[in-house]
PDB file of N, CA and C in Angstrom:
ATOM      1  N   UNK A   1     244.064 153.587 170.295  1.00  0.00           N
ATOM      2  CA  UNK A   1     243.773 153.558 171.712  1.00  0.00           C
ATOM      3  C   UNK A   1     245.003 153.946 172.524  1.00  0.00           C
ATOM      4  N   UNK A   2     245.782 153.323 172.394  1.00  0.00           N
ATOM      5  CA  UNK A   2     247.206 154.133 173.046  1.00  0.00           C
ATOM      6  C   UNK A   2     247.546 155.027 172.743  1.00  0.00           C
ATOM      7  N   UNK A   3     247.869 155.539 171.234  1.00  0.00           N
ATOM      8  CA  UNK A   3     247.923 156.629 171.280  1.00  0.00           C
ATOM      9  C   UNK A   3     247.398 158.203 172.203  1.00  0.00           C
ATOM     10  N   UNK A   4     245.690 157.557 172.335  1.00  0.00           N
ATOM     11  CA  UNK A   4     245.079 158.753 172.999  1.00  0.00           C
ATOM     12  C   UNK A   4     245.238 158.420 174.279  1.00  0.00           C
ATOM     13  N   UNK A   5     245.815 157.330 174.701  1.00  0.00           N
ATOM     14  CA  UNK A   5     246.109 157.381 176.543  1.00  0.00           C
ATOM     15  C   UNK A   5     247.629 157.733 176.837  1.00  0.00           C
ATOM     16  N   UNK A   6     248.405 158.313 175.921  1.00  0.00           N
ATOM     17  CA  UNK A   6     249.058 158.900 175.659  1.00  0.00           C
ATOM     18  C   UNK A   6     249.417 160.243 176.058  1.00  0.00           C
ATOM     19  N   UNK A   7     248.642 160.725 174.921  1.00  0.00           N
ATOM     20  CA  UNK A   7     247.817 161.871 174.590  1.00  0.00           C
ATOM     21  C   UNK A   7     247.339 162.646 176.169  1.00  0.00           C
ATOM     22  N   UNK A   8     246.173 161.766 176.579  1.00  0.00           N
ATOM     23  CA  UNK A   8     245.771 162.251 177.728  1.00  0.00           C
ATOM     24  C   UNK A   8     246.923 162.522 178.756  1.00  0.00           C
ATOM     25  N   UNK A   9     247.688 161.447 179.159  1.00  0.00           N
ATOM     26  CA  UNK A   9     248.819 161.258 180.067  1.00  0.00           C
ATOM     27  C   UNK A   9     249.221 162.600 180.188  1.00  0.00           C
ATOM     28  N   UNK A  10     249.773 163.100 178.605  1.00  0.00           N
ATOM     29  CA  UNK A  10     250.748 164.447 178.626  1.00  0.00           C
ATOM     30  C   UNK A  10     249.642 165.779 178.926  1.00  0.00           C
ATOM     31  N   UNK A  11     248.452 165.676 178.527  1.00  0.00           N
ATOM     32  CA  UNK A  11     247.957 166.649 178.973  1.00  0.00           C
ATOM     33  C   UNK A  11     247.547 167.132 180.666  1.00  0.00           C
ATOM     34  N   UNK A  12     247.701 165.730 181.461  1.00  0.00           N
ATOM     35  CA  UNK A  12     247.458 165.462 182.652  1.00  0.00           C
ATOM     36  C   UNK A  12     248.732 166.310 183.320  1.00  0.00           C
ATOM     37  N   UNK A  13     250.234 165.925 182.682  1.00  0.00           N
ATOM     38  CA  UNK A  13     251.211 166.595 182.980  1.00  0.00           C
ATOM     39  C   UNK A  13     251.285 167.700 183.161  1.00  0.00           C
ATOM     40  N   UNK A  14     250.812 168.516 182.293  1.00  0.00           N
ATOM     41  CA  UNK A  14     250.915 169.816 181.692  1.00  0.00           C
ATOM     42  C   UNK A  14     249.930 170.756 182.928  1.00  0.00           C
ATOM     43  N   UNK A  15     248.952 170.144 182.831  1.00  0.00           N
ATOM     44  CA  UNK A  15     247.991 170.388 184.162  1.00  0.00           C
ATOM     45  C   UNK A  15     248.473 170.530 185.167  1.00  0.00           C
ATOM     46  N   UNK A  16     249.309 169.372 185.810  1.00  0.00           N
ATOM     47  CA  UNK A  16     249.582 169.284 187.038  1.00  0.00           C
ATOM     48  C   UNK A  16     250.736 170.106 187.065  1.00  0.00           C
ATOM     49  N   UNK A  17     251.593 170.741 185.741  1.00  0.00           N
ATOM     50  CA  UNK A  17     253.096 171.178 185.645  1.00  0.00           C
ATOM     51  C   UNK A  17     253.305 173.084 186.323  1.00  0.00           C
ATOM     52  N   UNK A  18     251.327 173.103 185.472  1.00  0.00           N
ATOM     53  CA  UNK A  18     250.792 174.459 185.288  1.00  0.00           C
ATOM     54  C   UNK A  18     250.642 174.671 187.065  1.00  0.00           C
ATOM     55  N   UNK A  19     249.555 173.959 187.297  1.00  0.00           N
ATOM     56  CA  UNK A  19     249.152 173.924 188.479  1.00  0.00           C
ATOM     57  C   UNK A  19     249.974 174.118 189.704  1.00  0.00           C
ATOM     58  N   UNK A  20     250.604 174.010 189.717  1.00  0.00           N
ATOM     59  CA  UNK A  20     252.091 173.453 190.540  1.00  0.00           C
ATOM     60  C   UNK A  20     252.941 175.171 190.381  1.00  0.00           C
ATOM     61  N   UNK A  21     253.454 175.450 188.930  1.00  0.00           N
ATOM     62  CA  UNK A  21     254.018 176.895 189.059  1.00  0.00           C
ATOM     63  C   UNK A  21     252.556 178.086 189.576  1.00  0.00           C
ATOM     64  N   UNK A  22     251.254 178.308 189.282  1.00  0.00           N
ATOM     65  CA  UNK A  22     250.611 178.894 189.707  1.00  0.00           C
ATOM     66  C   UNK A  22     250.622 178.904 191.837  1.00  0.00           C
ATOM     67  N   UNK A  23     250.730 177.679 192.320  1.00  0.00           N
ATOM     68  CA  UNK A  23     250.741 177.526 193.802  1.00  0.00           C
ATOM     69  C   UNK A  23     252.017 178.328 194.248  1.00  0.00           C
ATOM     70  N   UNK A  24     253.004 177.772 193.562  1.00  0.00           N
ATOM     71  CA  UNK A  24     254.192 178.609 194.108  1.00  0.00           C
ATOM     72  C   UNK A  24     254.587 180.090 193.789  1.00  0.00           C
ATOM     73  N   UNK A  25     253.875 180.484 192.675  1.00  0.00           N
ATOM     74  CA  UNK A  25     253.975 182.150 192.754  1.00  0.00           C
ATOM     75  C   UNK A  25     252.693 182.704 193.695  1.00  0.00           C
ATOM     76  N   UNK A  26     251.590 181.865 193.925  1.00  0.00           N
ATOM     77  CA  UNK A  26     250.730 182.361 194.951  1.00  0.00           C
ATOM     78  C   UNK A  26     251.308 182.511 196.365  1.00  0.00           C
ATOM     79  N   UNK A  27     252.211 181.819 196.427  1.00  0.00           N
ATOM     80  CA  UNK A  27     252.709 181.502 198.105  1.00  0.00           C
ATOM     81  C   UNK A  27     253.835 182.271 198.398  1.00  0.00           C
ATOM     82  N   UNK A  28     254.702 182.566 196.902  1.00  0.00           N
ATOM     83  CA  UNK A  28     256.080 183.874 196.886  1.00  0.00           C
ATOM     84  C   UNK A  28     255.931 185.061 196.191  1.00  0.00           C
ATOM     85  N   UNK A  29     254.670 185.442 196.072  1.00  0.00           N
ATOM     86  CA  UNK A  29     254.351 187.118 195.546  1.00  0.00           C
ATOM     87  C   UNK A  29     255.252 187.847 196.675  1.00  0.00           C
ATOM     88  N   UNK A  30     256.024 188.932 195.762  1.00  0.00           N
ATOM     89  CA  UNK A  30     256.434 189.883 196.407  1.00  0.00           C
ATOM     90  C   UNK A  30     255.797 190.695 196.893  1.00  0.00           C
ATOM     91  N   UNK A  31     256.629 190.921 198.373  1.00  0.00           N
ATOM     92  CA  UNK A  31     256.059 191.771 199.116  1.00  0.00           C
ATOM     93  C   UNK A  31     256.754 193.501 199.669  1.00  0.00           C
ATOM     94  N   UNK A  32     256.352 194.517 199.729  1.00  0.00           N
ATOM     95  CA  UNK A  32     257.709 195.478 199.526  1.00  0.00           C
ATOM     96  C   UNK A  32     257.108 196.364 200.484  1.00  0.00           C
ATOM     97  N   UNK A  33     256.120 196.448 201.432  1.00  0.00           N
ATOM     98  CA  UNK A  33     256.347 197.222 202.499  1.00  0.00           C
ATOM     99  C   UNK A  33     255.993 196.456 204.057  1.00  0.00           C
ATOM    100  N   UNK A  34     256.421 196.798 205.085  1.00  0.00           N
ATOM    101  CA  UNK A  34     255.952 196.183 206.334  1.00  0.00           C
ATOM    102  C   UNK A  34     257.600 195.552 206.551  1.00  0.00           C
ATOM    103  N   UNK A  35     258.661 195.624 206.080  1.00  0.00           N
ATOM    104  CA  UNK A  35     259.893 195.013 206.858  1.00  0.00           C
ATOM    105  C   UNK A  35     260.530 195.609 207.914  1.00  0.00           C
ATOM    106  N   UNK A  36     261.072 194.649 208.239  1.00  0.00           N
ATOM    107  CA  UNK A  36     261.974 194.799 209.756  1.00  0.00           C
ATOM    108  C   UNK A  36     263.187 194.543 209.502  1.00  0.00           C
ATOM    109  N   UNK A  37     263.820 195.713 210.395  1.00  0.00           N
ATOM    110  CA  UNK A  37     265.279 195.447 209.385  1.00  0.00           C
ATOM    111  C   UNK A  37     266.194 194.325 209.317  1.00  0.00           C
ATOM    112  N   UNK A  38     265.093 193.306 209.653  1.00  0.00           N
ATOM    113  CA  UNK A  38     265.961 191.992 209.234  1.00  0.00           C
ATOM    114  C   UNK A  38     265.644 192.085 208.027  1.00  0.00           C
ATOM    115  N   UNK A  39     264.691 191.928 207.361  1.00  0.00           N
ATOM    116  CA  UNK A  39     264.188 191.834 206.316  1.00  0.00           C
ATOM    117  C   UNK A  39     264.835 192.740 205.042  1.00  0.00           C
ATOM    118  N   UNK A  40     265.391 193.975 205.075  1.00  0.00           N
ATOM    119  CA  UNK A  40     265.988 194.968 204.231  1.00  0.00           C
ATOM    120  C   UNK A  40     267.073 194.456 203.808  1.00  0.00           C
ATOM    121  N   UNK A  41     268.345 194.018 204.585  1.00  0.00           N
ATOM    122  CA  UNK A  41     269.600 192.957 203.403  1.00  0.00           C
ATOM    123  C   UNK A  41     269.124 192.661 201.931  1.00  0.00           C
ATOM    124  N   UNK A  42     267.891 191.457 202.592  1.00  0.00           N
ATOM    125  CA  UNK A  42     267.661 190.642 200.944  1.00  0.00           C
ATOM    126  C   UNK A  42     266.376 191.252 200.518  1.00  0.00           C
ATOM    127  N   UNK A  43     266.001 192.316 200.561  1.00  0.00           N
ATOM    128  CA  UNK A  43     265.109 192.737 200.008  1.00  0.00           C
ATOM    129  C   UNK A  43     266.053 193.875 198.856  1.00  0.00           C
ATOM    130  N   UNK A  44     266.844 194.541 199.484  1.00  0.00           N
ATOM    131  CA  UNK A  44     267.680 195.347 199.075  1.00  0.00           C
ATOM    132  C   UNK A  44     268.825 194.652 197.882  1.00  0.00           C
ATOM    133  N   UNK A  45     269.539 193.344 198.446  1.00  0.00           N
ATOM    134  CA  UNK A  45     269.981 192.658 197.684  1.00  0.00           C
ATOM    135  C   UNK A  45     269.700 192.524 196.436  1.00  0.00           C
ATOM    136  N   UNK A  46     268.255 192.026 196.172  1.00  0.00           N
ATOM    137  CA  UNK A  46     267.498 192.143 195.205  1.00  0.00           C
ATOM    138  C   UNK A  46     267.468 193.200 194.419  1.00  0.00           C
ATOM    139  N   UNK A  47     266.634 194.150 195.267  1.00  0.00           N
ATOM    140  CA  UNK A  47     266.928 195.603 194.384  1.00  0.00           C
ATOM    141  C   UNK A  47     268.028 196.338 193.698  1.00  0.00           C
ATOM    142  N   UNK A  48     269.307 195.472 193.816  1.00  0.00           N
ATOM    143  CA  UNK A  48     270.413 196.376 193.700  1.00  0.00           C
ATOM    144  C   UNK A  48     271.007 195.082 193.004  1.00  0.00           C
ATOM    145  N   UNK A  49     270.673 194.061 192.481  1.00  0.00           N
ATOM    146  CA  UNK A  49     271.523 193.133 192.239  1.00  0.00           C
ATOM    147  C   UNK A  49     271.762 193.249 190.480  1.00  0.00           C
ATOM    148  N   UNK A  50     271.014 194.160 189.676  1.00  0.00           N
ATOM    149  CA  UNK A  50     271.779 194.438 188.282  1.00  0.00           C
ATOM    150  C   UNK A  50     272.088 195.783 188.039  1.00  0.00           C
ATOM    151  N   UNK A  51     272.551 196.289 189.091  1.00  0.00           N
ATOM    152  CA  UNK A  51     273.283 197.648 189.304  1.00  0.00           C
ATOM    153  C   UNK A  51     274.945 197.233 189.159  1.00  0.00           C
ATOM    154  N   UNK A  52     275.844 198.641 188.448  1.00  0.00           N
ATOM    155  CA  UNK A  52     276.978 198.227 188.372  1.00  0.00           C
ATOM    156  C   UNK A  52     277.675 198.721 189.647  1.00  0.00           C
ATOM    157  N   UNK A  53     276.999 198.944 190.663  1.00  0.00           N
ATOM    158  CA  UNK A  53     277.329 200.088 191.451  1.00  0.00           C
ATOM    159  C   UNK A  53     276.913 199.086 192.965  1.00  0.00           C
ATOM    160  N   UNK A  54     277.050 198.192 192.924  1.00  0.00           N
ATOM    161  CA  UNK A  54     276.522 197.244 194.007  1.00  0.00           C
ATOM    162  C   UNK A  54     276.479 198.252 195.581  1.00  0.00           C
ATOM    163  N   UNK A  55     277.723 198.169 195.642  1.00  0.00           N
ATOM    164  CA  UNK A  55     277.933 198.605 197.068  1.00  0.00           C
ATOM    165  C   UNK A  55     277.202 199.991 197.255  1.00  0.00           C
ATOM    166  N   UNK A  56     277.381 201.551 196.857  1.00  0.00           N
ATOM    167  CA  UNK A  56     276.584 202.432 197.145  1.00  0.00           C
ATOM    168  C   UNK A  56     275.378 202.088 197.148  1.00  0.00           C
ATOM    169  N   UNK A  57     274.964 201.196 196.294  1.00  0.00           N
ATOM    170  CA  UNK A  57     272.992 201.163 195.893  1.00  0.00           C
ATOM    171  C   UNK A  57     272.757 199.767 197.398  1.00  0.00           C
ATOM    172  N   UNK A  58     273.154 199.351 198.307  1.00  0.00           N
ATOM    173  CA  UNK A  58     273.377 198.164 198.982  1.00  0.00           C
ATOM    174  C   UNK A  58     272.931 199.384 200.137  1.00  0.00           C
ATOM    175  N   UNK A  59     273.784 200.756 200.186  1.00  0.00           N
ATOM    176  CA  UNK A  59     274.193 201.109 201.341  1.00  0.00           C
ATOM    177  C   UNK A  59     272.673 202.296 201.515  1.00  0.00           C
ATOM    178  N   UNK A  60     272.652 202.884 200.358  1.00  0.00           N
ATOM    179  CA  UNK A  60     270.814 203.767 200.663  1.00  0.00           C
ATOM    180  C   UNK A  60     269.900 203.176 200.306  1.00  0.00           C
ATOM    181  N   UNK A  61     269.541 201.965 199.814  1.00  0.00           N
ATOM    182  CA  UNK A  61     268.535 201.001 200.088  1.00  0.00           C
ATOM    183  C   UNK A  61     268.689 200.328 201.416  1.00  0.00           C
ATOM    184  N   UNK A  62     269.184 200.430 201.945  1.00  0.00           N
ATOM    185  CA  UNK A  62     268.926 200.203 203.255  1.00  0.00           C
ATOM    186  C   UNK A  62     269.163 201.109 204.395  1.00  0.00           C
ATOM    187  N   UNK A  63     269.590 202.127 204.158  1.00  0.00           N
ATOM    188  CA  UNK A  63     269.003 203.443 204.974  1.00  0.00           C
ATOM    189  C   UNK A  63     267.511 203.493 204.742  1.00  0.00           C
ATOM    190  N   UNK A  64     267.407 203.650 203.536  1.00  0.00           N
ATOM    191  CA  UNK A  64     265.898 203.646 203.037  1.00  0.00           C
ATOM    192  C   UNK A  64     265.126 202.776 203.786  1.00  0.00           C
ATOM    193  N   UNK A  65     265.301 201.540 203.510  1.00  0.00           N
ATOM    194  CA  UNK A  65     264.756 200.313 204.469  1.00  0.00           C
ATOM    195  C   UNK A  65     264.485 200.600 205.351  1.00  0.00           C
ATOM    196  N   UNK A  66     265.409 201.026 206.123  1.00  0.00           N
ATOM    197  CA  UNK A  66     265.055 201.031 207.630  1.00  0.00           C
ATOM    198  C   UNK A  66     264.161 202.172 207.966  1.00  0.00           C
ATOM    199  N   UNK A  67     264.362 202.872 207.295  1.00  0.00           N
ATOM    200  CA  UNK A  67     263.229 204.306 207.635  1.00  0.00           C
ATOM    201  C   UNK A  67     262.064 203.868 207.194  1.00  0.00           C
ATOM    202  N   UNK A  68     261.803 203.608 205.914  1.00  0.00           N
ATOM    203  CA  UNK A  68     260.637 203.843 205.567  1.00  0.00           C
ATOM    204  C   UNK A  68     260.049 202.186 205.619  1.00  0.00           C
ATOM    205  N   UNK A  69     260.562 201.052 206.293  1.00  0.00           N
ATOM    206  CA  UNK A  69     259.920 199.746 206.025  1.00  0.00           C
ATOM    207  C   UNK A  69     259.579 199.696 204.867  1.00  0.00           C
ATOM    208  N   UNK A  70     259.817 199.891 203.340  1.00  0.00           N
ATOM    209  CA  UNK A  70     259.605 200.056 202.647  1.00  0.00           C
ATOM    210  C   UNK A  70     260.945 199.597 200.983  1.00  0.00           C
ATOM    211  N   UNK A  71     260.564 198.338 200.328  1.00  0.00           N
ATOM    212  CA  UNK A  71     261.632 198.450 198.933  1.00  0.00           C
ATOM    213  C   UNK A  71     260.547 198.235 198.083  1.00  0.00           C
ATOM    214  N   UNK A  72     260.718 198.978 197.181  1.00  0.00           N
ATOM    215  CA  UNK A  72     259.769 198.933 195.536  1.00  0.00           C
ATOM    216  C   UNK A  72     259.842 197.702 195.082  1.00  0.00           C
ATOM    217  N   UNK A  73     259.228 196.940 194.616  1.00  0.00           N
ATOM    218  CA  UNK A  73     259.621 195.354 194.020  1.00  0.00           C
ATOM    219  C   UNK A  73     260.436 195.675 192.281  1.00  0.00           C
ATOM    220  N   UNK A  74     260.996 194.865 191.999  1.00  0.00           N
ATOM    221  CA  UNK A  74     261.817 195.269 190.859  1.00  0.00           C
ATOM    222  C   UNK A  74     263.048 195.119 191.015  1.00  0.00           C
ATOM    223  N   UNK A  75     263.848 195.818 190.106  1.00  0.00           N
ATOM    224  CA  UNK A  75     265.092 195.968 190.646  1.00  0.00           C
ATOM    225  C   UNK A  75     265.078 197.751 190.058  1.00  0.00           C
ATOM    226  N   UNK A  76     263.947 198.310 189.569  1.00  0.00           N
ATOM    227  CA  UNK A  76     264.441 199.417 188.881  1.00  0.00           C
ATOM    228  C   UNK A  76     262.794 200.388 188.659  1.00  0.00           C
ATOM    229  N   UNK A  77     262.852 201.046 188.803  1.00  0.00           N
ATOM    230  CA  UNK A  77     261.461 202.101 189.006  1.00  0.00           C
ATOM    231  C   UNK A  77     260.361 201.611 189.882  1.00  0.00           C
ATOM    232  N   UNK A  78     259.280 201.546 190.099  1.00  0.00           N
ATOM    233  CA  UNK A  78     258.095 201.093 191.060  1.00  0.00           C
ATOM    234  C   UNK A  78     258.244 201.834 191.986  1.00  0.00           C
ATOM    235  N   UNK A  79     258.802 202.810 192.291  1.00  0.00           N
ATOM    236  CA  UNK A  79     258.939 204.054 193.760  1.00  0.00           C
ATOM    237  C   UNK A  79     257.793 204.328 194.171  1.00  0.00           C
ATOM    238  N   UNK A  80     256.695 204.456 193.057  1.00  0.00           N
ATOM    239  CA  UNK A  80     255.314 204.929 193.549  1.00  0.00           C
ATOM    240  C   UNK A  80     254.511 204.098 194.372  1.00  0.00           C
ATOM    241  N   UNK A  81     254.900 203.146 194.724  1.00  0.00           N
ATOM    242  CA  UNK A  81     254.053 201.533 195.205  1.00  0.00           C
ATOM    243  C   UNK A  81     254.944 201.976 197.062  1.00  0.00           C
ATOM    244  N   UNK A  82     255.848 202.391 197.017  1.00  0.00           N
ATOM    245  CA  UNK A  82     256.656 203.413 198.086  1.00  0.00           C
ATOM    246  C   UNK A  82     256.978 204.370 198.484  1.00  0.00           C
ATOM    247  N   UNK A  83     256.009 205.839 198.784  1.00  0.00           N
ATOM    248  CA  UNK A  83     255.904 206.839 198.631  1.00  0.00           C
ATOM    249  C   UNK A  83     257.306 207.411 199.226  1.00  0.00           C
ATOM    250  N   UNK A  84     257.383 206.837 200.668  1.00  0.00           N
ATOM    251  CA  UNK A  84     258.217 207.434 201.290  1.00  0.00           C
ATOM    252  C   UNK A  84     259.878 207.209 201.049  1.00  0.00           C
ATOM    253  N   UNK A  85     260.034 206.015 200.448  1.00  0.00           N
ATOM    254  CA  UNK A  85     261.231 205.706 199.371  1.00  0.00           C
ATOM    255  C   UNK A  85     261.088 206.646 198.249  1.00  0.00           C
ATOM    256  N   UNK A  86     260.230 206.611 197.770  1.00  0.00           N
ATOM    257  CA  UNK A  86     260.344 207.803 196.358  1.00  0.00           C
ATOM    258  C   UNK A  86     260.358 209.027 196.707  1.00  0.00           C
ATOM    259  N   UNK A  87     260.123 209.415 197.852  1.00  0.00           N
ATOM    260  CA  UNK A  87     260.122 211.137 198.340  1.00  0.00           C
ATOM    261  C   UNK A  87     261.158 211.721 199.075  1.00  0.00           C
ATOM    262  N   UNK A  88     261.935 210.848 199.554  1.00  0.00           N
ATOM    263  CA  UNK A  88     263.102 211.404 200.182  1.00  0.00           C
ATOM    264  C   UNK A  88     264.560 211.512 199.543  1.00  0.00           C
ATOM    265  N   UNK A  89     264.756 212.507 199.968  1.00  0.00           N
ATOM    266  CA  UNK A  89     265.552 213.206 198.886  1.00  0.00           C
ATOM    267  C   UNK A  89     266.742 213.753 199.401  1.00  0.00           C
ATOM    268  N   UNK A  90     267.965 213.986 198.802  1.00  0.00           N
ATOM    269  CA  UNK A  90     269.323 214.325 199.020  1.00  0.00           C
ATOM    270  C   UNK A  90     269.332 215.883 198.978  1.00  0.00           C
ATOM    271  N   UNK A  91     270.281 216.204 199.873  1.00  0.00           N
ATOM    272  CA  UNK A  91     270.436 218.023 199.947  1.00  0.00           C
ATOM    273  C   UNK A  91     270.038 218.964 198.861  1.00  0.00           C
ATOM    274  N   UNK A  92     270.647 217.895 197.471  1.00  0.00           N
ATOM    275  CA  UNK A  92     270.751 218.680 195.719  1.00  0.00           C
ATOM    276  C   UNK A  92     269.350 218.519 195.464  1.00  0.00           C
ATOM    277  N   UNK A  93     268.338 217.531 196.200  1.00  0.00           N
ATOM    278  CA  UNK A  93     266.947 217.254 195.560  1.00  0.00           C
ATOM    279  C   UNK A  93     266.462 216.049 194.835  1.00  0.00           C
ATOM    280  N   UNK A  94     267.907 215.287 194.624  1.00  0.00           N
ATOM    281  CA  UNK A  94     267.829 214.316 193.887  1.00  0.00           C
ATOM    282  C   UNK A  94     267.190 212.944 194.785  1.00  0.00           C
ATOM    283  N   UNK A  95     267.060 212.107 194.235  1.00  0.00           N
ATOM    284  CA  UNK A  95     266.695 211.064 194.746  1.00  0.00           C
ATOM    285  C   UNK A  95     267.428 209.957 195.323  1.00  0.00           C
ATOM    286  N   UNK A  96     266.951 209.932 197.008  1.00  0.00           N
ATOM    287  CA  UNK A  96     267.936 209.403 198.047  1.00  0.00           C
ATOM    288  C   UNK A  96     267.812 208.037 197.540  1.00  0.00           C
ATOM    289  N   UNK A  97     266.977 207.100 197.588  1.00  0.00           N
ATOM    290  CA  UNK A  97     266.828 206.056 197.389  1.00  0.00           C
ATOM    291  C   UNK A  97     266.832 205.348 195.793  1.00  0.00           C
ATOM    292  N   UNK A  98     267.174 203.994 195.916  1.00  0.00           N
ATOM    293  CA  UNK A  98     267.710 203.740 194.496  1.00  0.00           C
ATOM    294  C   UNK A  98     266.275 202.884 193.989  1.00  0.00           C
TER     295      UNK A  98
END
């Protein structure tokens, strides 16, 4: 008998443990277009934060930002979810945004 009120207890946990991380990724899904350039710092931050190159990738993600209201979620490809981040482009053709 204790044993299984036990038993139950931890599964009650587990429930409520589950339950609990599901609410909070419902309420902090990323979001990557519609900012204001308040919003571009730590959106950009993000994007650039396992780059070895901090500062340049800091400085056209947020040119980018500001033009296009727009950061890819990630820290690394997803451009297509941001057309106008993925399409603008440097004199050589290459790709303005990181």
């Amino acid at each position: 008998m204790r044993r299984s009120a036990l038993q139950i207890f931890c599964l009650f946990l587990v429930f409520i443990d589950s339950f609990t991380i599901y609410a909070f990724a419902a309420r902090h899904h990323h979001r990557h277009s519609g900012f204001s350039q308040a919003e571009c710092p730590r959106a950009c931050s993000y994007r650039c934060s396992e780059t070895a190159y901090h500062k340049p990738c800091m400085l056209y993600c947020q040119k980018c930002c500001f033009k296009c209201k727009c950061v890819p979620p990630g820290t690394y490809g997803n451009k297509q979810l941001c057309p106008c981040y993925a399409n603008w482009k440097t004199k050589r053709g290459g790709p303005k945004c990181p």
